[in-house]
PDB file of N, CA and C in Angstrom:
ATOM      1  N   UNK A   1       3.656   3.474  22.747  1.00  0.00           N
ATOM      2  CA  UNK A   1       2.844   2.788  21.761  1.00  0.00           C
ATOM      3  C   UNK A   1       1.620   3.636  21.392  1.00  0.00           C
ATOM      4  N   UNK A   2       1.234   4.467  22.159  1.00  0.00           N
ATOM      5  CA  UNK A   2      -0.407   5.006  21.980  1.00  0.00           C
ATOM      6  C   UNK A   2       0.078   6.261  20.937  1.00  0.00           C
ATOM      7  N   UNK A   3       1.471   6.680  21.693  1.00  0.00           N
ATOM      8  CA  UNK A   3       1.817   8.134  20.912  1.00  0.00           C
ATOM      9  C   UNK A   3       2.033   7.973  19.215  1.00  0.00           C
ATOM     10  N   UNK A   4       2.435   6.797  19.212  1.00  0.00           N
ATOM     11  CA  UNK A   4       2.979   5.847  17.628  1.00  0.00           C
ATOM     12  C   UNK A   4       1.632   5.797  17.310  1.00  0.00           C
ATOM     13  N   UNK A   5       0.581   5.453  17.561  1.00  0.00           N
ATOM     14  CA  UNK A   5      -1.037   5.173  16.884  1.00  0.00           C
ATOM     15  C   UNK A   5      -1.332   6.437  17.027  1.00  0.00           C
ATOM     16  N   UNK A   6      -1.258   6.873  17.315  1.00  0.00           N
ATOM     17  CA  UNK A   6      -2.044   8.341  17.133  1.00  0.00           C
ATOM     18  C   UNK A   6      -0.912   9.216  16.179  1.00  0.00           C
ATOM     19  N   UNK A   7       0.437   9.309  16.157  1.00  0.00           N
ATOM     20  CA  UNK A   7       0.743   9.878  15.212  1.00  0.00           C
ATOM     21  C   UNK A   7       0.536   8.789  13.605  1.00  0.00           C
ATOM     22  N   UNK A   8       0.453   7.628  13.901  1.00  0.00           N
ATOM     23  CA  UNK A   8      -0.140   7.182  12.227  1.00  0.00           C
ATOM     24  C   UNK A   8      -1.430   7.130  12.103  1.00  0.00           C
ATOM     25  N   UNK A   9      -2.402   7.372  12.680  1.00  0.00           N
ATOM     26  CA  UNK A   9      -3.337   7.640  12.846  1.00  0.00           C
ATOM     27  C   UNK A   9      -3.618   9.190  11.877  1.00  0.00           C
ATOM     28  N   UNK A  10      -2.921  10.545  12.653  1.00  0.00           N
ATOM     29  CA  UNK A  10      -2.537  11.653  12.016  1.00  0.00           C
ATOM     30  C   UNK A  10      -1.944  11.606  10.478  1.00  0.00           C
ATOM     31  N   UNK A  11      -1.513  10.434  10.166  1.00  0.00           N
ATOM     32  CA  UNK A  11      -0.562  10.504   9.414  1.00  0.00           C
ATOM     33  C   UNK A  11      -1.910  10.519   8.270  1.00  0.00           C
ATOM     34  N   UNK A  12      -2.203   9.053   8.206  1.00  0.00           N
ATOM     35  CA  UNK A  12      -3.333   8.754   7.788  1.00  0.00           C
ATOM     36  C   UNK A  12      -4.413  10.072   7.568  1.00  0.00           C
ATOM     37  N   UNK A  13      -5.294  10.243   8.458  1.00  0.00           N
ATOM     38  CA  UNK A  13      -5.705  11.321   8.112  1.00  0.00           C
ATOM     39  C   UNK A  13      -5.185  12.374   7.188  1.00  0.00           C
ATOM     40  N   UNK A  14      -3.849  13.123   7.175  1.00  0.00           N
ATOM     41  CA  UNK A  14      -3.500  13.605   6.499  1.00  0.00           C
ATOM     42  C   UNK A  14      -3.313  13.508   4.983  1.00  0.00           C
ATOM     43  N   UNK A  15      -2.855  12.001   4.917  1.00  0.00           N
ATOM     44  CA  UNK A  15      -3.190  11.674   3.462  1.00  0.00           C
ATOM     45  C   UNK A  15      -4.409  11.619   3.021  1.00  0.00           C
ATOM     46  N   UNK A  16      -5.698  11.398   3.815  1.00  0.00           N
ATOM     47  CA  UNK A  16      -6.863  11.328   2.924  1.00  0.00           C
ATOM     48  C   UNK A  16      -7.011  12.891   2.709  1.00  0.00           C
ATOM     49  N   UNK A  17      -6.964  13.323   3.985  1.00  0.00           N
ATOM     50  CA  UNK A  17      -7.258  15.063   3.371  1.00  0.00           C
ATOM     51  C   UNK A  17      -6.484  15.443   2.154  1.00  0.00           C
ATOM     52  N   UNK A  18      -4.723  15.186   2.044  1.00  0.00           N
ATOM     53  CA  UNK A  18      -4.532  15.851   0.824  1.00  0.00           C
ATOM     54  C   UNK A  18      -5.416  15.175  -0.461  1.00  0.00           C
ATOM     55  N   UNK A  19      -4.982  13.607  -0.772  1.00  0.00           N
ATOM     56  CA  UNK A  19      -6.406  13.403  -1.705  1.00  0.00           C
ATOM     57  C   UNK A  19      -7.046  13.947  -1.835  1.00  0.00           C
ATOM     58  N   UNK A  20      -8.016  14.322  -0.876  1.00  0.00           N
ATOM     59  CA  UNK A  20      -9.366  14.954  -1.148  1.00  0.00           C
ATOM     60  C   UNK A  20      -9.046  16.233  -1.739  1.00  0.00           C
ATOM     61  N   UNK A  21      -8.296  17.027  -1.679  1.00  0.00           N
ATOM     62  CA  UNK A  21      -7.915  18.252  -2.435  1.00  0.00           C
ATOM     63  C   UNK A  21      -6.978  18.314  -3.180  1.00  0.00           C
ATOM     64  N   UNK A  22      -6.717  17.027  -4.116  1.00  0.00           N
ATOM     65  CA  UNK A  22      -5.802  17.120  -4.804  1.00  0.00           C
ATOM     66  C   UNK A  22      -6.467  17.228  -6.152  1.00  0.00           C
ATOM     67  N   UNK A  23      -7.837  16.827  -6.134  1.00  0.00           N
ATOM     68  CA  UNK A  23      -8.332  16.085  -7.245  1.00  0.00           C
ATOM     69  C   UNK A  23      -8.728  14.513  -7.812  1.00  0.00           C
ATOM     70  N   UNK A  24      -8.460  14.059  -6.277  1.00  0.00           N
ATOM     71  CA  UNK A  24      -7.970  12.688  -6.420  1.00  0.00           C
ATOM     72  C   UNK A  24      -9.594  12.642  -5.522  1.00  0.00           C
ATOM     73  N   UNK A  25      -9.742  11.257  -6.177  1.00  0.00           N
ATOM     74  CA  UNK A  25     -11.589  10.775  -5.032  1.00  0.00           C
ATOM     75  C   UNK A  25     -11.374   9.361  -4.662  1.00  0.00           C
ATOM     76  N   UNK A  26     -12.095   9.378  -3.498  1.00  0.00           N
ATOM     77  CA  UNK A  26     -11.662   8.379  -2.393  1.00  0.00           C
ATOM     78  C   UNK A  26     -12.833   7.374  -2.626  1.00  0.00           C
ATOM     79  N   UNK A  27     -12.693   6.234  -2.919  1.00  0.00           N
ATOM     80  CA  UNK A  27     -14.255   5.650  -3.447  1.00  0.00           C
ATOM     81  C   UNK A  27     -14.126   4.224  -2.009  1.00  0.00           C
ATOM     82  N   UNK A  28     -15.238   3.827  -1.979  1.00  0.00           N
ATOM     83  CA  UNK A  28     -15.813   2.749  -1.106  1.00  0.00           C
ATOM     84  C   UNK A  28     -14.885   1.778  -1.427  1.00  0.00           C
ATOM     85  N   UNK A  29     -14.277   1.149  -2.671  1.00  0.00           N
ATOM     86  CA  UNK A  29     -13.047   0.047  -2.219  1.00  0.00           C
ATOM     87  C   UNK A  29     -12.435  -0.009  -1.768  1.00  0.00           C
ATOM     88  N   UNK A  30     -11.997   1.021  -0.804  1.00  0.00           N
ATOM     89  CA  UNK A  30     -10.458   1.970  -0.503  1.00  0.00           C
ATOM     90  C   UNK A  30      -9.723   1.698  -1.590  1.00  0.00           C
ATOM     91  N   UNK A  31      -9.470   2.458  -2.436  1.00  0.00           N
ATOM     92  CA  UNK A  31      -8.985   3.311  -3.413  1.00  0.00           C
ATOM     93  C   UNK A  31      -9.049   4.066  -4.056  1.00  0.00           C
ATOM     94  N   UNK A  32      -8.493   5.219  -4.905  1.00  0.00           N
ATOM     95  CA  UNK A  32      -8.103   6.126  -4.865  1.00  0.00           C
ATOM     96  C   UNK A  32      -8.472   6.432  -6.577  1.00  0.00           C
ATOM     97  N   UNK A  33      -8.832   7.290  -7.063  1.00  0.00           N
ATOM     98  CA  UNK A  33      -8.917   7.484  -8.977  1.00  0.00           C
ATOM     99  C   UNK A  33      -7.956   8.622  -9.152  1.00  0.00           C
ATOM    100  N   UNK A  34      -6.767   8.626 -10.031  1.00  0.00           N
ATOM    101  CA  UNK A  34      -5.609   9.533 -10.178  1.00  0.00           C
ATOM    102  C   UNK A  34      -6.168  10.007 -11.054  1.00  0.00           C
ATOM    103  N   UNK A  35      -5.133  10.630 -11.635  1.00  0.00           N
ATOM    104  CA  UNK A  35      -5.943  11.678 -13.052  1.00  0.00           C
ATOM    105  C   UNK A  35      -5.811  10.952 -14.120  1.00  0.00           C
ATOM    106  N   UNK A  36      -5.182  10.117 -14.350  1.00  0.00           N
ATOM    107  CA  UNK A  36      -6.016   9.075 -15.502  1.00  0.00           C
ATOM    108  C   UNK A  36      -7.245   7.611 -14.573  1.00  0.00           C
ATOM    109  N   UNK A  37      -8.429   8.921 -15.392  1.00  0.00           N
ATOM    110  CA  UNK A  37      -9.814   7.891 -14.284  1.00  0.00           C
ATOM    111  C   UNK A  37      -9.789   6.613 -14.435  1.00  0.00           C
ATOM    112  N   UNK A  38      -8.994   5.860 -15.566  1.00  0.00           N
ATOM    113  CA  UNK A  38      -8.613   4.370 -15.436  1.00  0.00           C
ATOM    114  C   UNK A  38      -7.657   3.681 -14.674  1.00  0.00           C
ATOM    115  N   UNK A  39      -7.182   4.356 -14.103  1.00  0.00           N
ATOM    116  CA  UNK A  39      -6.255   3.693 -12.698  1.00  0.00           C
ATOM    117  C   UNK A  39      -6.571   4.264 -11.872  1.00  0.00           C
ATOM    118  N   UNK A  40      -6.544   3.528 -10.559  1.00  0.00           N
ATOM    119  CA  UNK A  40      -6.614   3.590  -9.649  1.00  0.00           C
ATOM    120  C   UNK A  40      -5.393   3.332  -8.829  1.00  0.00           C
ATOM    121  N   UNK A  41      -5.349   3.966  -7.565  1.00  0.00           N
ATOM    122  CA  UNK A  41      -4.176   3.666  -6.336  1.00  0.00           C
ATOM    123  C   UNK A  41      -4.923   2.754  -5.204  1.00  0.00           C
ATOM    124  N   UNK A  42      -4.386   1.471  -5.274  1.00  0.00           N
ATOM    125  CA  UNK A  42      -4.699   0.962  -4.083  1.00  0.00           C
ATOM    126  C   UNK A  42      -3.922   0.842  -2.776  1.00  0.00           C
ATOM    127  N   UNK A  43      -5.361   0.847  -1.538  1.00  0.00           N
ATOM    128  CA  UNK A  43      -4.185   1.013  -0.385  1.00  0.00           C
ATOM    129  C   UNK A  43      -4.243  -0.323   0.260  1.00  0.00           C
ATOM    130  N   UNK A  44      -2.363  -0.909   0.309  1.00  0.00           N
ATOM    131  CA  UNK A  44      -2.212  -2.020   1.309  1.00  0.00           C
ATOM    132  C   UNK A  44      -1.938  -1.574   2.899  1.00  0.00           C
ATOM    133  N   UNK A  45      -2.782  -1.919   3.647  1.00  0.00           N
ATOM    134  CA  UNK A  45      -2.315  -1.588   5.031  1.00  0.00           C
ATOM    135  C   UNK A  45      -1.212  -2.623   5.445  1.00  0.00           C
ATOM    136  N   UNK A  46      -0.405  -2.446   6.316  1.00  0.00           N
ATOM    137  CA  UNK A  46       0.726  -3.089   7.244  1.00  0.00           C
ATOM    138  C   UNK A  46       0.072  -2.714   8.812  1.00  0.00           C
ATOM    139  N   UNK A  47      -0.311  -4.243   8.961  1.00  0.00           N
ATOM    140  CA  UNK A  47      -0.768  -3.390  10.290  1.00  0.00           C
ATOM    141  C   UNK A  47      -0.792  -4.697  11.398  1.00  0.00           C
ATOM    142  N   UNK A  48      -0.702  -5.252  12.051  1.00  0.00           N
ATOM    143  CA  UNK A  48      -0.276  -6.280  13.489  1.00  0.00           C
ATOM    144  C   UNK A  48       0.674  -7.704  12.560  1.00  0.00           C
ATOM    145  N   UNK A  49       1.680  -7.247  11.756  1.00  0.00           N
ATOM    146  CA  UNK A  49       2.319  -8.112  11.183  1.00  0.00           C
ATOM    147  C   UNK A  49       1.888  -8.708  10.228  1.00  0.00           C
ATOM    148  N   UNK A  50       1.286  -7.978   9.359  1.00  0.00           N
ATOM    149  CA  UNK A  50      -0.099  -8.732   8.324  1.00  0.00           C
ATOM    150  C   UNK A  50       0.043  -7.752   6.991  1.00  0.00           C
ATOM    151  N   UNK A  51      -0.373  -7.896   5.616  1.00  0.00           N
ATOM    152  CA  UNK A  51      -0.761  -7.404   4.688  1.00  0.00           C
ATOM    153  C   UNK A  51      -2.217  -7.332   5.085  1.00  0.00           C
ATOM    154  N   UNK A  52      -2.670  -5.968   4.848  1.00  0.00           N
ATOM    155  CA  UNK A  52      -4.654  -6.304   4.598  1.00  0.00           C
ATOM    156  C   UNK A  52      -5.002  -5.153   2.987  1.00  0.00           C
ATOM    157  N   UNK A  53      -5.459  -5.570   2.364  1.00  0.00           N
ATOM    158  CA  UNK A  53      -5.676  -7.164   2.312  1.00  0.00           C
ATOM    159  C   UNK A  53      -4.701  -7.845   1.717  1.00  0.00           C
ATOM    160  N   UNK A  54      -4.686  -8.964   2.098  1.00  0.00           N
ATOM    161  CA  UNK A  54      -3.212  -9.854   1.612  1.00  0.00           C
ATOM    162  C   UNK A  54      -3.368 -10.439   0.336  1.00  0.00           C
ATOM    163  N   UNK A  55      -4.581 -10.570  -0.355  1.00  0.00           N
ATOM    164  CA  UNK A  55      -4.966 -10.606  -2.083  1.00  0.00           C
ATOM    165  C   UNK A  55      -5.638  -9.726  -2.319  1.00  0.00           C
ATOM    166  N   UNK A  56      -5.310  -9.158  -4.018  1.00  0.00           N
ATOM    167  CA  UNK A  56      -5.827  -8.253  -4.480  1.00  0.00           C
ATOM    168  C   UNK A  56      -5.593  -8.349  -5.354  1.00  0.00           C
ATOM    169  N   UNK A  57      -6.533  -7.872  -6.074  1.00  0.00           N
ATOM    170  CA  UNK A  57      -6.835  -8.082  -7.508  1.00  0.00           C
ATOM    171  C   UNK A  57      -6.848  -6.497  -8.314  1.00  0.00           C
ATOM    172  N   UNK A  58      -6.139  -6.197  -9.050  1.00  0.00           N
ATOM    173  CA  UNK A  58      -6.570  -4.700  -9.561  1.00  0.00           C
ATOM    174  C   UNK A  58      -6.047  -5.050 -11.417  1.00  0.00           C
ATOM    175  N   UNK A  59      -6.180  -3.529 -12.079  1.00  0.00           N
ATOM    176  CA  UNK A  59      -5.796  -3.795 -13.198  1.00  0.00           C
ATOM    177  C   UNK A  59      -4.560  -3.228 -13.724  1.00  0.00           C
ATOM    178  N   UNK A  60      -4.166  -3.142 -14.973  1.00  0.00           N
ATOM    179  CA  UNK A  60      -2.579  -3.398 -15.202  1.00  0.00           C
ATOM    180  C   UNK A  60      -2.964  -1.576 -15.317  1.00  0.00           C
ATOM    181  N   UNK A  61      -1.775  -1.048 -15.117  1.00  0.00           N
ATOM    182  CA  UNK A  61      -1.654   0.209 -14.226  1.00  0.00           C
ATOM    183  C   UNK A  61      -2.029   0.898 -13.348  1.00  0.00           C
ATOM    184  N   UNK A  62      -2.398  -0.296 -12.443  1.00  0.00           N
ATOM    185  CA  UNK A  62      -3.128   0.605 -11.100  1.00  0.00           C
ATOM    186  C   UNK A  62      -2.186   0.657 -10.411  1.00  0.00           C
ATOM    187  N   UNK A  63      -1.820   1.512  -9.432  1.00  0.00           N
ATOM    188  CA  UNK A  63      -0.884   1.835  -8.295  1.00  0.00           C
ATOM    189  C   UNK A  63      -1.224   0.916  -6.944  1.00  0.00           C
ATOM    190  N   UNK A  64      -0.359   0.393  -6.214  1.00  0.00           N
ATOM    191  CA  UNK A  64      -0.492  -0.085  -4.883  1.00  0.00           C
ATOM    192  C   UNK A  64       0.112   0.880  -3.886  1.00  0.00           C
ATOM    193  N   UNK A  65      -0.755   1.409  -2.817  1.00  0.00           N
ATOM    194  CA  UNK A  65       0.169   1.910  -1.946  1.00  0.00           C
ATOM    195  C   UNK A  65      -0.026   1.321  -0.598  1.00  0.00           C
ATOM    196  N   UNK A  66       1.291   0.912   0.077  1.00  0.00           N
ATOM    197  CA  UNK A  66       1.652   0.233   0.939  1.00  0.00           C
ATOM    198  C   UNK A  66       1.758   1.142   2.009  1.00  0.00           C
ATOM    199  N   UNK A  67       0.758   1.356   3.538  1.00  0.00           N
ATOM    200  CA  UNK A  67       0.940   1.953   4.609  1.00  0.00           C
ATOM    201  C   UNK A  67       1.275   1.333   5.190  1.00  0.00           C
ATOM    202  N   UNK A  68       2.342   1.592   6.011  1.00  0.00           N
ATOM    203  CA  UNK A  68       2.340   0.477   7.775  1.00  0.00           C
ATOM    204  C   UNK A  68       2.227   1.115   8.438  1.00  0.00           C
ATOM    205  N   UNK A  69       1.139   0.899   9.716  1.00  0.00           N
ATOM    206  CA  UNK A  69       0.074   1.333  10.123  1.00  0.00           C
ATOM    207  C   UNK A  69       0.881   0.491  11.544  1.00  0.00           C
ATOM    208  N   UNK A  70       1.454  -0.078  11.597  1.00  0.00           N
ATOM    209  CA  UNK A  70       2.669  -0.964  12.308  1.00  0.00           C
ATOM    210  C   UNK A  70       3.826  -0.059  12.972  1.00  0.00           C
ATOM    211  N   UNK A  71       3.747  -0.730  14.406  1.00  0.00           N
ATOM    212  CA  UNK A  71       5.124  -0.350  15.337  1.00  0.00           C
ATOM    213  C   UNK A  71       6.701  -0.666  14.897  1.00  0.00           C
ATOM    214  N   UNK A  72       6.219  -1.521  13.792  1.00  0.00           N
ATOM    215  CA  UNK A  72       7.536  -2.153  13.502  1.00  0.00           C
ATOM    216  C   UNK A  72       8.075  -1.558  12.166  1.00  0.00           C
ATOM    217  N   UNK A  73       9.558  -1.993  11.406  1.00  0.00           N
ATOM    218  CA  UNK A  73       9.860  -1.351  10.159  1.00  0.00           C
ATOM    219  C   UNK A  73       9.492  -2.593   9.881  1.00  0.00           C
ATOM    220  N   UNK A  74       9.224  -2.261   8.475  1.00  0.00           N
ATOM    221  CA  UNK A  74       8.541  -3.432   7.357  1.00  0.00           C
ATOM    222  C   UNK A  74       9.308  -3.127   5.962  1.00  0.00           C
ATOM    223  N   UNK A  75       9.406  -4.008   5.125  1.00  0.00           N
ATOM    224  CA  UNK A  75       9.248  -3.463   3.801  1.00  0.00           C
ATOM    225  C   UNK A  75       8.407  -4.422   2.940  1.00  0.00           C
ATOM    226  N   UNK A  76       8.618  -4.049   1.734  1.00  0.00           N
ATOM    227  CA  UNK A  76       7.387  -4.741   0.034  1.00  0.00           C
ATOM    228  C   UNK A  76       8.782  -4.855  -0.567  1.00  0.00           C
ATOM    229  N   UNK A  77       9.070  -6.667  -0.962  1.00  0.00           N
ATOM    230  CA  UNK A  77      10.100  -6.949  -1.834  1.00  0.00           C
ATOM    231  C   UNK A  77       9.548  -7.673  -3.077  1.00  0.00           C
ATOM    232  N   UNK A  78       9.429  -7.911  -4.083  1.00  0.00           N
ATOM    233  CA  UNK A  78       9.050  -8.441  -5.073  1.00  0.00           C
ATOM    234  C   UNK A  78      10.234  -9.038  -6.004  1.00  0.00           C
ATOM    235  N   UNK A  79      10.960  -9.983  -5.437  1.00  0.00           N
ATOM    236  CA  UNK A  79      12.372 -10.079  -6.613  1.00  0.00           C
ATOM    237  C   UNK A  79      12.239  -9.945  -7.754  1.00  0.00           C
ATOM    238  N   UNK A  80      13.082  -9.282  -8.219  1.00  0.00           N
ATOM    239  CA  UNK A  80      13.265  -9.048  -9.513  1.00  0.00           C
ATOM    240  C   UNK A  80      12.400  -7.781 -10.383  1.00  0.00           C
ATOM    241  N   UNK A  81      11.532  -7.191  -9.216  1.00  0.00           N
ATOM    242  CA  UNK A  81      10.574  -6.254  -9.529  1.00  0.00           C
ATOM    243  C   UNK A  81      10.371  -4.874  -8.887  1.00  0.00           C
ATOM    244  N   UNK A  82      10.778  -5.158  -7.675  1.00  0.00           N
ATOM    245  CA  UNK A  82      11.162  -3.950  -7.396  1.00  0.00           C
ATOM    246  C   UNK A  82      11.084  -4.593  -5.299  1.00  0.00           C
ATOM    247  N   UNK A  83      12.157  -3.401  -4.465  1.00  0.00           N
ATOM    248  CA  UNK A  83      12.541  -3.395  -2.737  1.00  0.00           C
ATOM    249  C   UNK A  83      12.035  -2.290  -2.095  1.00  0.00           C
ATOM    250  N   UNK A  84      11.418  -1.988  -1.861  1.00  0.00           N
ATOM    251  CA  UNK A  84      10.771  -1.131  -1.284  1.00  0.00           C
ATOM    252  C   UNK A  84      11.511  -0.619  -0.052  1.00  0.00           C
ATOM    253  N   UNK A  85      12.177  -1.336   0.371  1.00  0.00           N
ATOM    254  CA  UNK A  85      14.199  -0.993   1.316  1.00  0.00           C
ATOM    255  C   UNK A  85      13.001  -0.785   2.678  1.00  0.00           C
ATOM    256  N   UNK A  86      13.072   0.087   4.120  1.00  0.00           N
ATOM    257  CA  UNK A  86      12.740  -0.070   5.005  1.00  0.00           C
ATOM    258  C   UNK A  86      11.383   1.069   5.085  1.00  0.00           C
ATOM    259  N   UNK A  87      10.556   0.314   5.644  1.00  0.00           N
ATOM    260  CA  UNK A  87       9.214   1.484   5.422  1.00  0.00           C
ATOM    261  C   UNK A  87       8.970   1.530   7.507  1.00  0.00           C
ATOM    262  N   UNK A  88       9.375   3.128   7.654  1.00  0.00           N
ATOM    263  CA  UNK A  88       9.248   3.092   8.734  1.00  0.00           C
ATOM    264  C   UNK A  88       7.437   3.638   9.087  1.00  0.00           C
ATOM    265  N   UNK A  89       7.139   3.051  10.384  1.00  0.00           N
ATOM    266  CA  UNK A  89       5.852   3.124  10.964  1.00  0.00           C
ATOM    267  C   UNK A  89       5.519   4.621  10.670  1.00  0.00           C
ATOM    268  N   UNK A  90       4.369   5.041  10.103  1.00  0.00           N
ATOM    269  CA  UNK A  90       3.834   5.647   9.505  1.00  0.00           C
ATOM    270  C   UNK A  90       3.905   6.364   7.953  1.00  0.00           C
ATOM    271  N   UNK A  91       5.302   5.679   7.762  1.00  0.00           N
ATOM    272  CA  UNK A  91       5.048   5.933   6.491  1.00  0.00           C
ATOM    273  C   UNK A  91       4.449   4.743   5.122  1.00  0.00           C
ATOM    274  N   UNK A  92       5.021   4.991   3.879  1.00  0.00           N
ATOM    275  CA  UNK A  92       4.176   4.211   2.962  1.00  0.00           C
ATOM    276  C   UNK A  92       5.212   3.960   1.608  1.00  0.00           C
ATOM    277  N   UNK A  93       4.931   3.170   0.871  1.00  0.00           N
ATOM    278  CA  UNK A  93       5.746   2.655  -0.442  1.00  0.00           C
ATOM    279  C   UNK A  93       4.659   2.605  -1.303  1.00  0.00           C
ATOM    280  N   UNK A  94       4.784   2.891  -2.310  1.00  0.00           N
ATOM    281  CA  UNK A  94       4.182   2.828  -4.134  1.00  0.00           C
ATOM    282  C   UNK A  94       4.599   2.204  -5.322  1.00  0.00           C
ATOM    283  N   UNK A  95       4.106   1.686  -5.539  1.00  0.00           N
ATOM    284  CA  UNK A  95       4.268   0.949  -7.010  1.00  0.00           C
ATOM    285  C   UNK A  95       3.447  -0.034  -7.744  1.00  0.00           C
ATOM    286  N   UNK A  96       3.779   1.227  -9.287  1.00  0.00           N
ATOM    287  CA  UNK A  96       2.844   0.678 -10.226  1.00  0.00           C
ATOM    288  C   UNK A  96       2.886  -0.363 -11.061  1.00  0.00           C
ATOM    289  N   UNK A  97       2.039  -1.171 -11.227  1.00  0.00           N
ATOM    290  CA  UNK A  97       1.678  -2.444 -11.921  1.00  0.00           C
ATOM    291  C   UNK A  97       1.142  -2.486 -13.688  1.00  0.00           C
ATOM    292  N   UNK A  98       2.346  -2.562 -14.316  1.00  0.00           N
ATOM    293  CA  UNK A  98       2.071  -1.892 -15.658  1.00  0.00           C
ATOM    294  C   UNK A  98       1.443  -3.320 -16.498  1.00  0.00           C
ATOM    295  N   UNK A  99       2.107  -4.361 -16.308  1.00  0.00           N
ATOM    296  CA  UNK A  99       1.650  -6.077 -16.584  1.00  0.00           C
ATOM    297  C   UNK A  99       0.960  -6.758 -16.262  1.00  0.00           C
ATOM    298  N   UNK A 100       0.308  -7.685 -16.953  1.00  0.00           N
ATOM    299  CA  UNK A 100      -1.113  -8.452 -16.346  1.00  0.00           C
ATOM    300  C   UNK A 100       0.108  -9.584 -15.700  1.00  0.00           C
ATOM    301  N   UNK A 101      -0.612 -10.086 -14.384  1.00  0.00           N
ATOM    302  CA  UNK A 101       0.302 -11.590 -14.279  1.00  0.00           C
ATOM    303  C   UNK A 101       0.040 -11.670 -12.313  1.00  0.00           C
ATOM    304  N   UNK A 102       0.401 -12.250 -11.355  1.00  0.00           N
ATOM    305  CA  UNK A 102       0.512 -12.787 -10.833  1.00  0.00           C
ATOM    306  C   UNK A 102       1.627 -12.423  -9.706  1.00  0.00           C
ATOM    307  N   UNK A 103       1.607 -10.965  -8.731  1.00  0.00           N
ATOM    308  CA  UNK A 103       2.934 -10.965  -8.314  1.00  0.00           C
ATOM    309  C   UNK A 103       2.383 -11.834  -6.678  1.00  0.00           C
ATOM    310  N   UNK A 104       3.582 -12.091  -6.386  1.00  0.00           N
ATOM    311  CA  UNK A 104       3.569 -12.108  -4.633  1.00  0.00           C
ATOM    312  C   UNK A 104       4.861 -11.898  -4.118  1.00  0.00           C
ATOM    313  N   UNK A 105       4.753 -11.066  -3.190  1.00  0.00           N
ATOM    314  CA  UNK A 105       5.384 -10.124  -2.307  1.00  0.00           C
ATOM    315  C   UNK A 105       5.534 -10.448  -0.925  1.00  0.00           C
ATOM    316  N   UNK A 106       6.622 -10.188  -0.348  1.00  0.00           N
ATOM    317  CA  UNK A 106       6.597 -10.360   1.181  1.00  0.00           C
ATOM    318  C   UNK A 106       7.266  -9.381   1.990  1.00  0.00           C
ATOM    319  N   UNK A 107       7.643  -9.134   2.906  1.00  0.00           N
ATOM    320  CA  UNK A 107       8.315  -8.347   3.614  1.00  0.00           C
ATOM    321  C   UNK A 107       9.597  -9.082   4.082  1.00  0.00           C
ATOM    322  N   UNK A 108      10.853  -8.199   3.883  1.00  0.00           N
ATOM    323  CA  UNK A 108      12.045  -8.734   4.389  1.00  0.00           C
ATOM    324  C   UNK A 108      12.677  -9.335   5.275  1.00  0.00           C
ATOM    325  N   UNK A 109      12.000  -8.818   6.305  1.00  0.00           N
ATOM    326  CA  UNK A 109      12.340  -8.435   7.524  1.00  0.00           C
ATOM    327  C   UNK A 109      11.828  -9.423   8.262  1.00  0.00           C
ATOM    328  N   UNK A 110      10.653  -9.730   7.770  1.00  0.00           N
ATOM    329  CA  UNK A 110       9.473 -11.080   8.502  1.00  0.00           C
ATOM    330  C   UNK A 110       8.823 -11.559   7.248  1.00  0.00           C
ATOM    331  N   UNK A 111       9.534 -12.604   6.782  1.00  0.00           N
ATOM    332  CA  UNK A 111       9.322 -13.465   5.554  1.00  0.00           C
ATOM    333  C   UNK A 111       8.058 -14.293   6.050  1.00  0.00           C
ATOM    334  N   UNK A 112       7.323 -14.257   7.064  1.00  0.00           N
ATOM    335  CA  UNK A 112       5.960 -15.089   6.802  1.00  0.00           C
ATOM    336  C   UNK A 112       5.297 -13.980   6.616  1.00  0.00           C
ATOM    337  N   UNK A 113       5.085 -12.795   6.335  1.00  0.00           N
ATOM    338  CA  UNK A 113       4.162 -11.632   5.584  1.00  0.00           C
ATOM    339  C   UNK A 113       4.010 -11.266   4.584  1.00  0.00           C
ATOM    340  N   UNK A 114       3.183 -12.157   4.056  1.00  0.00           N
ATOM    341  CA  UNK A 114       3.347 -12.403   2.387  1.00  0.00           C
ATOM    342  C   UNK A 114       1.558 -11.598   1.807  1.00  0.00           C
ATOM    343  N   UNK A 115       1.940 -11.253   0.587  1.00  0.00           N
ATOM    344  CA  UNK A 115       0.799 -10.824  -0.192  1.00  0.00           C
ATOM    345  C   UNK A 115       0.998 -11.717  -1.611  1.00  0.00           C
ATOM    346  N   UNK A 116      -0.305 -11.065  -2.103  1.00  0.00           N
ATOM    347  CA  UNK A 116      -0.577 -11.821  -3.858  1.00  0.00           C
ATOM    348  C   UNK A 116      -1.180 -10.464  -3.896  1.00  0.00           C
ATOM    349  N   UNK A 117      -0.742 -10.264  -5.074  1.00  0.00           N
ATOM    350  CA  UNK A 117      -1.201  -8.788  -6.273  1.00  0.00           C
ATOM    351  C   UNK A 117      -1.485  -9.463  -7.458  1.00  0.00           C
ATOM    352  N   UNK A 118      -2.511  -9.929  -7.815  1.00  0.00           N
ATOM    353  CA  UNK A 118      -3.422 -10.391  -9.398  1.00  0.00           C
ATOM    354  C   UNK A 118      -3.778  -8.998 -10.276  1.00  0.00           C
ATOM    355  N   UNK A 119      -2.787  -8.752 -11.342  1.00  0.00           N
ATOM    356  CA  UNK A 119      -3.101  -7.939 -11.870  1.00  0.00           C
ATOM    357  C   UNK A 119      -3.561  -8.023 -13.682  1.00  0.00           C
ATOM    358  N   UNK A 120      -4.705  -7.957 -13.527  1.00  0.00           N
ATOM    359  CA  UNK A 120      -5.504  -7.996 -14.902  1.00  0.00           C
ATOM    360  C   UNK A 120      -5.267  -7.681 -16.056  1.00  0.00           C
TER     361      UNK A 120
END
């Protein structure tokens, strides 16, 4: 278990470093400004069987990115919108939110791990 937190731990780290030299800037909401400075990438953690944060509010083309930060496989299903299929512990899923409206999302695998994505 410690070796699993410390390699997503690493993992983590690694992604902020590439950000940081990608061109990409890491701002105080945790999220991310791509190269169009009107979207943003937000990050969902997966982490003791939980979405954090489990509402969120962003605007219509911002990116969500989904870490699990979690011992366990997880995934992000949205019927009819997109499966994010199995996200193993340390890695992550993406996807962009092109429509204003109202999604909520859960994980497959453990259907009481639910999110809301309010997108503007």
């Amino acid at each position: 278990m410690k070796k699993l937190l410390t390699k997503a731990a690493a993992f983590l780290f690694l992604c902020n470093f590439l950000l940081m030299f990608s061109g990409c800037q890491n701002s105080a909401d945790n999220s991310v400004k791509t190269q169009d400075s009107s979207a943003k990438i937000q990050v969902v953690t997966i982490k003791d069987f939980a979405f954090g944060p489990q509402n969120l509010e962003i605007k219509a083309g911002d990116e969500i990115n989904w870490v699990n930060g979690d011992s366990a496989i997880h995934s992000v299903i949205l019927n009819g919108e997109f499966d994010s299929g199995a996200i193993k512990p340390g890695s992550s899923f993406n996807h962009r939110f092109l429509k204003a409206g109202r999604y909520e999302y859960k994980c497959s695998i453990h259907p009481t791990m639910v999110g809301v994505i309010d997108v503007k």
